[in-house]
N, C-alpha and C. Protein backbone atom coordinates (compact mmCIF):
# COMPACT_ATOMS: atom_id res chain seq x y z
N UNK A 1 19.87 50.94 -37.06
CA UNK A 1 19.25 49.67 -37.38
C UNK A 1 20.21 48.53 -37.10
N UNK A 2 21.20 48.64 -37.78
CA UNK A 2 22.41 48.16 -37.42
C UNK A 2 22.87 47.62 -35.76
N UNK A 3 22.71 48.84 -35.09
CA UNK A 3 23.10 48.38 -33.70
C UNK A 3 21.64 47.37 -32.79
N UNK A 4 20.39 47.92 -33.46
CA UNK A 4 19.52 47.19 -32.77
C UNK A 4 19.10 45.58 -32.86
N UNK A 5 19.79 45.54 -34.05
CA UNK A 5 19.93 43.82 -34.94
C UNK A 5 20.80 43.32 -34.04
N UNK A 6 22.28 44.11 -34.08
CA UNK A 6 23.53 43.28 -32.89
C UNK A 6 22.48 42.66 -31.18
N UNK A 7 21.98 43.92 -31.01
CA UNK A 7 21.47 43.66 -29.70
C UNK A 7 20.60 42.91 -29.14
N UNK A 8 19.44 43.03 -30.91
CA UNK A 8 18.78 41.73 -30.42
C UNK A 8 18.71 40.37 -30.75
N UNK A 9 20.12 40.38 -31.52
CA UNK A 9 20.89 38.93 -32.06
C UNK A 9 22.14 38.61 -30.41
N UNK A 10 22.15 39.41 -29.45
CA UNK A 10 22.82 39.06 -28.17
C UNK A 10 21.57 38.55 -27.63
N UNK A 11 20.83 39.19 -27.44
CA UNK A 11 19.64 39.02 -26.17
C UNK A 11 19.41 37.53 -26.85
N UNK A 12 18.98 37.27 -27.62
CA UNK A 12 18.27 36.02 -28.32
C UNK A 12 19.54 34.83 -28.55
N UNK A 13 20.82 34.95 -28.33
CA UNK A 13 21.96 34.43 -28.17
C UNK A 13 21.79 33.61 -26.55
N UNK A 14 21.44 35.08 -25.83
CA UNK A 14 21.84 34.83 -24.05
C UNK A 14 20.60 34.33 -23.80
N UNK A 15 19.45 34.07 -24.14
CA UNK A 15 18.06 33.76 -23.95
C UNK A 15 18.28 32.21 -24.32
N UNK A 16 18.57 31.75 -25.36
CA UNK A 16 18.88 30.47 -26.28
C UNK A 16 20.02 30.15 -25.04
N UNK A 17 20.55 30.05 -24.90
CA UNK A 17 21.81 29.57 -23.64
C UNK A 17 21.04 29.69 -22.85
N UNK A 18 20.65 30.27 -21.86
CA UNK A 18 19.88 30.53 -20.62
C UNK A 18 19.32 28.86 -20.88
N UNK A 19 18.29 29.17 -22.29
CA UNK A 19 17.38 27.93 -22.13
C UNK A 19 17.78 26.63 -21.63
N UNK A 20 18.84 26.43 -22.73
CA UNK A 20 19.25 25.42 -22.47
C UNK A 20 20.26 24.70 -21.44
N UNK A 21 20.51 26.07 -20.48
CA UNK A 21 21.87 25.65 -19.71
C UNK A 21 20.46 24.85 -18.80
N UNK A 22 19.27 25.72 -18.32
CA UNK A 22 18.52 25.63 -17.51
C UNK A 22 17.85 24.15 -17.59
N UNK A 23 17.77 23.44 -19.10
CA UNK A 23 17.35 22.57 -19.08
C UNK A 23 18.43 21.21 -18.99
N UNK A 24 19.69 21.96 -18.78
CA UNK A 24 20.94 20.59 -18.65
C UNK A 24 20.59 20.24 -17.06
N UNK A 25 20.53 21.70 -16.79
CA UNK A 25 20.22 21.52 -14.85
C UNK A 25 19.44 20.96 -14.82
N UNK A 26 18.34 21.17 -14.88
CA UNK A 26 16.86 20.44 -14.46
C UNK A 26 17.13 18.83 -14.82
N UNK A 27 18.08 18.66 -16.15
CA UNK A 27 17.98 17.11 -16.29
C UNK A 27 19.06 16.63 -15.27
N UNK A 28 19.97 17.23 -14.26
CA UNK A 28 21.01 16.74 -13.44
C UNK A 28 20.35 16.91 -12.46
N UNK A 29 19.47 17.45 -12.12
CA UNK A 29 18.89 17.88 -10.45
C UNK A 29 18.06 16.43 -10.70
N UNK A 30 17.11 15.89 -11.65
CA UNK A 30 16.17 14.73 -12.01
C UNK A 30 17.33 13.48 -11.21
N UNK A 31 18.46 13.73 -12.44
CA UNK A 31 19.30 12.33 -12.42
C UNK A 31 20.20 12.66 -11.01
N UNK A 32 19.94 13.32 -10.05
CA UNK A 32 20.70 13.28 -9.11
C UNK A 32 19.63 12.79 -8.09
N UNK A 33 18.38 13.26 -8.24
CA UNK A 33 17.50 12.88 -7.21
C UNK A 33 16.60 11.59 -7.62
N UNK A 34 16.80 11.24 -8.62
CA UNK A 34 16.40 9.58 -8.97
C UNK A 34 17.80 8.65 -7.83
N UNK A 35 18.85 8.72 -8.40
CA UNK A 35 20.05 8.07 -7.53
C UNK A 35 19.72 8.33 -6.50
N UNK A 36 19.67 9.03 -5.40
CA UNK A 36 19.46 9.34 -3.86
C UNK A 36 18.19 8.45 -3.56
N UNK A 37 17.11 8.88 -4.44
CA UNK A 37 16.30 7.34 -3.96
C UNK A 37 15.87 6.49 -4.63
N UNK A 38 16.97 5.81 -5.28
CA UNK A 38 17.74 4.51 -5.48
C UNK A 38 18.29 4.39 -4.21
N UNK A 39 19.24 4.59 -4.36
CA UNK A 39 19.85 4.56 -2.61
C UNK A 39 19.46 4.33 -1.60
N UNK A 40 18.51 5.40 -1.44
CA UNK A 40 17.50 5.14 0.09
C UNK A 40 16.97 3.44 0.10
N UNK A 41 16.30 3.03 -1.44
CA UNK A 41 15.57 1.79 -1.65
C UNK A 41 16.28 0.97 -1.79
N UNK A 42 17.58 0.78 -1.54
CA UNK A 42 18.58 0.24 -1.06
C UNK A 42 18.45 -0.12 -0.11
N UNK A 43 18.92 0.82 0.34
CA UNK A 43 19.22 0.75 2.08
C UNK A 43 18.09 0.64 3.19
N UNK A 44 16.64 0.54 2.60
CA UNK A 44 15.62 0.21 3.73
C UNK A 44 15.53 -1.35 2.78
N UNK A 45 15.92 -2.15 1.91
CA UNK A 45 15.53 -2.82 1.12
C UNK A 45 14.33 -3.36 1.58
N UNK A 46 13.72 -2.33 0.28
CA UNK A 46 12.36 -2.30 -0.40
C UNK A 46 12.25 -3.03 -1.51
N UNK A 47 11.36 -4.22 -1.49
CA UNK A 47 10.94 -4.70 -2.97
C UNK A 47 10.86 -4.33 -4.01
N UNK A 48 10.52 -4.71 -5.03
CA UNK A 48 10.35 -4.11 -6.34
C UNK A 48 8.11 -4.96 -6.07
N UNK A 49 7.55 -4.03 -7.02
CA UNK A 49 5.93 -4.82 -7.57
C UNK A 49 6.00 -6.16 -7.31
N UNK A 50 6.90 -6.66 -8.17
CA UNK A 50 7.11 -7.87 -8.69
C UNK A 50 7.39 -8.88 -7.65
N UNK A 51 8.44 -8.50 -7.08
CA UNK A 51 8.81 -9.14 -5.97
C UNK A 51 8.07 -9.21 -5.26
N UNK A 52 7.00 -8.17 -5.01
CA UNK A 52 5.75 -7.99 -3.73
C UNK A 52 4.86 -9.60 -4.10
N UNK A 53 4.77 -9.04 -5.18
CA UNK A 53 3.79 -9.89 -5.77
C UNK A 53 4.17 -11.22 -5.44
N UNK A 54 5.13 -11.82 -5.75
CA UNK A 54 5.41 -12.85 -5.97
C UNK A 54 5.78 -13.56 -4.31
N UNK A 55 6.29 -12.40 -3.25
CA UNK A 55 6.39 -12.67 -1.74
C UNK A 55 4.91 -13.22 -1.52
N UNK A 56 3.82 -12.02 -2.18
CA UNK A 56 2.17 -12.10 -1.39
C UNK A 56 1.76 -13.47 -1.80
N UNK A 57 1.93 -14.09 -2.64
CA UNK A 57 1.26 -15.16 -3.18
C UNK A 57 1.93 -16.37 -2.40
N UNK A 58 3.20 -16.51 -2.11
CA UNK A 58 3.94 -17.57 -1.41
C UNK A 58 3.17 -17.17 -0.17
N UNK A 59 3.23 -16.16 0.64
CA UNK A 59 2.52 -16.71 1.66
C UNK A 59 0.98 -17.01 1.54
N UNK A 60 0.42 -16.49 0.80
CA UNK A 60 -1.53 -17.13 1.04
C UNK A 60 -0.71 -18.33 0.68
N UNK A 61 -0.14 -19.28 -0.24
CA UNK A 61 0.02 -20.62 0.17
C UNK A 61 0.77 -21.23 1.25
N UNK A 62 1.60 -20.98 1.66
CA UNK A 62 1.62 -21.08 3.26
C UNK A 62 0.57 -20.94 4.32
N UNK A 63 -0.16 -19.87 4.00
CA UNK A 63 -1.13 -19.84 5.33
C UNK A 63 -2.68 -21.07 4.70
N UNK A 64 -2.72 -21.11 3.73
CA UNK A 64 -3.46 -22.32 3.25
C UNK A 64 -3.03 -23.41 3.86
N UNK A 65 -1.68 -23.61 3.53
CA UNK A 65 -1.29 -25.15 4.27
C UNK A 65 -1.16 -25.26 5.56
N UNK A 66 -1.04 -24.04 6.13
CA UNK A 66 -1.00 -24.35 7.48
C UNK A 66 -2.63 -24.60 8.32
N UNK A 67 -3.77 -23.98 7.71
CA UNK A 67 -4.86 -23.91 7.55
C UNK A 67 -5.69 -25.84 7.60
N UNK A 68 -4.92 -26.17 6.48
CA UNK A 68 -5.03 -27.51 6.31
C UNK A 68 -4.45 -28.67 7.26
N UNK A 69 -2.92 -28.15 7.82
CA UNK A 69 -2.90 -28.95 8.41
C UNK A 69 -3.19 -29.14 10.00
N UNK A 70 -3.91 -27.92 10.27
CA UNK A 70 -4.74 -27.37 11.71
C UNK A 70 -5.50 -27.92 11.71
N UNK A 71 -6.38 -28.08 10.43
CA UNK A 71 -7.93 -28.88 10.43
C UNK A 71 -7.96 -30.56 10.47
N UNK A 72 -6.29 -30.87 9.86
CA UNK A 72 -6.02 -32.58 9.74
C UNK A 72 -5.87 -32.66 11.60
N UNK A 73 -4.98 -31.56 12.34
CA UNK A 73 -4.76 -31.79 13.65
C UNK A 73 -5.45 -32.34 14.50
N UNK A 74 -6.83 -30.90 14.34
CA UNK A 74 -7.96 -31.19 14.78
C UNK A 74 -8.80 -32.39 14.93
N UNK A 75 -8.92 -32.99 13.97
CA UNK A 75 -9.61 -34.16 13.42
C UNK A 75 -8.79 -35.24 14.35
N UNK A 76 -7.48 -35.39 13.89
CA UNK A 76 -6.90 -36.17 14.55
C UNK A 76 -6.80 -36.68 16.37
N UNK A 77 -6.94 -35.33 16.85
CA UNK A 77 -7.18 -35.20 18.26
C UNK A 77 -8.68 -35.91 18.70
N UNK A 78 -9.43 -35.16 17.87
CA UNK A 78 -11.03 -36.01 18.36
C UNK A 78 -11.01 -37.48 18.26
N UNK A 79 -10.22 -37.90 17.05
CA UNK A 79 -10.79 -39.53 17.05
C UNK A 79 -9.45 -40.00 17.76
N UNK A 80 -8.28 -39.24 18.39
CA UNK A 80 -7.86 -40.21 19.31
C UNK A 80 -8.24 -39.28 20.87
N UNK A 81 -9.30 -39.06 21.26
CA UNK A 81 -9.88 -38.48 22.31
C UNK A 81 -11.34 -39.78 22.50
N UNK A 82 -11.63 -39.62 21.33
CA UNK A 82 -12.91 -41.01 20.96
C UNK A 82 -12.61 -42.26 21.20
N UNK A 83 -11.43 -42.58 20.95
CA UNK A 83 -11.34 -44.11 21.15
C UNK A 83 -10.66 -44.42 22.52
């Protein structure tokens, strides 16, 4: 009885370690492959949402004003074509 308690107070020792070595890895393989692309999004510099966002909106107002001042152009050309 004796020896089968030792053995299965090892197994349940090496099982409990196993677990947790396995889950130190898994959290270093995560935090190693988050950094790498960090990195990559670095180095193609890629926006963040936010930044998208805030690029997309500056230009629809740019292409508005340019919009506007095509149509003032326009105008302008006819009535000095008219007179």
């Amino acid at each position: 009885m004796k020896n089968s308690k030792f053995v299965l107070d090892k197994i349940t020792k090496l099982l409990e370690q196993s677990l947790i070595s396995s889950r130190d890895l898994t959290n270093e393989l995560i935090t190693i492959l988050k950094s790498k692309r960090d990195e990559i999004v670095l180095k193609m510099k890629l926006t963040s949402k936010d930044e998208f966002e805030v690029l997309s909106h500056r230009v629809e107002n740019l292409e508005k004003k340019f919009e506007k001042l095509n149509i003032q152009k326009k105008k302008k050309t006819k009535r000095v074509k008219k007179s």
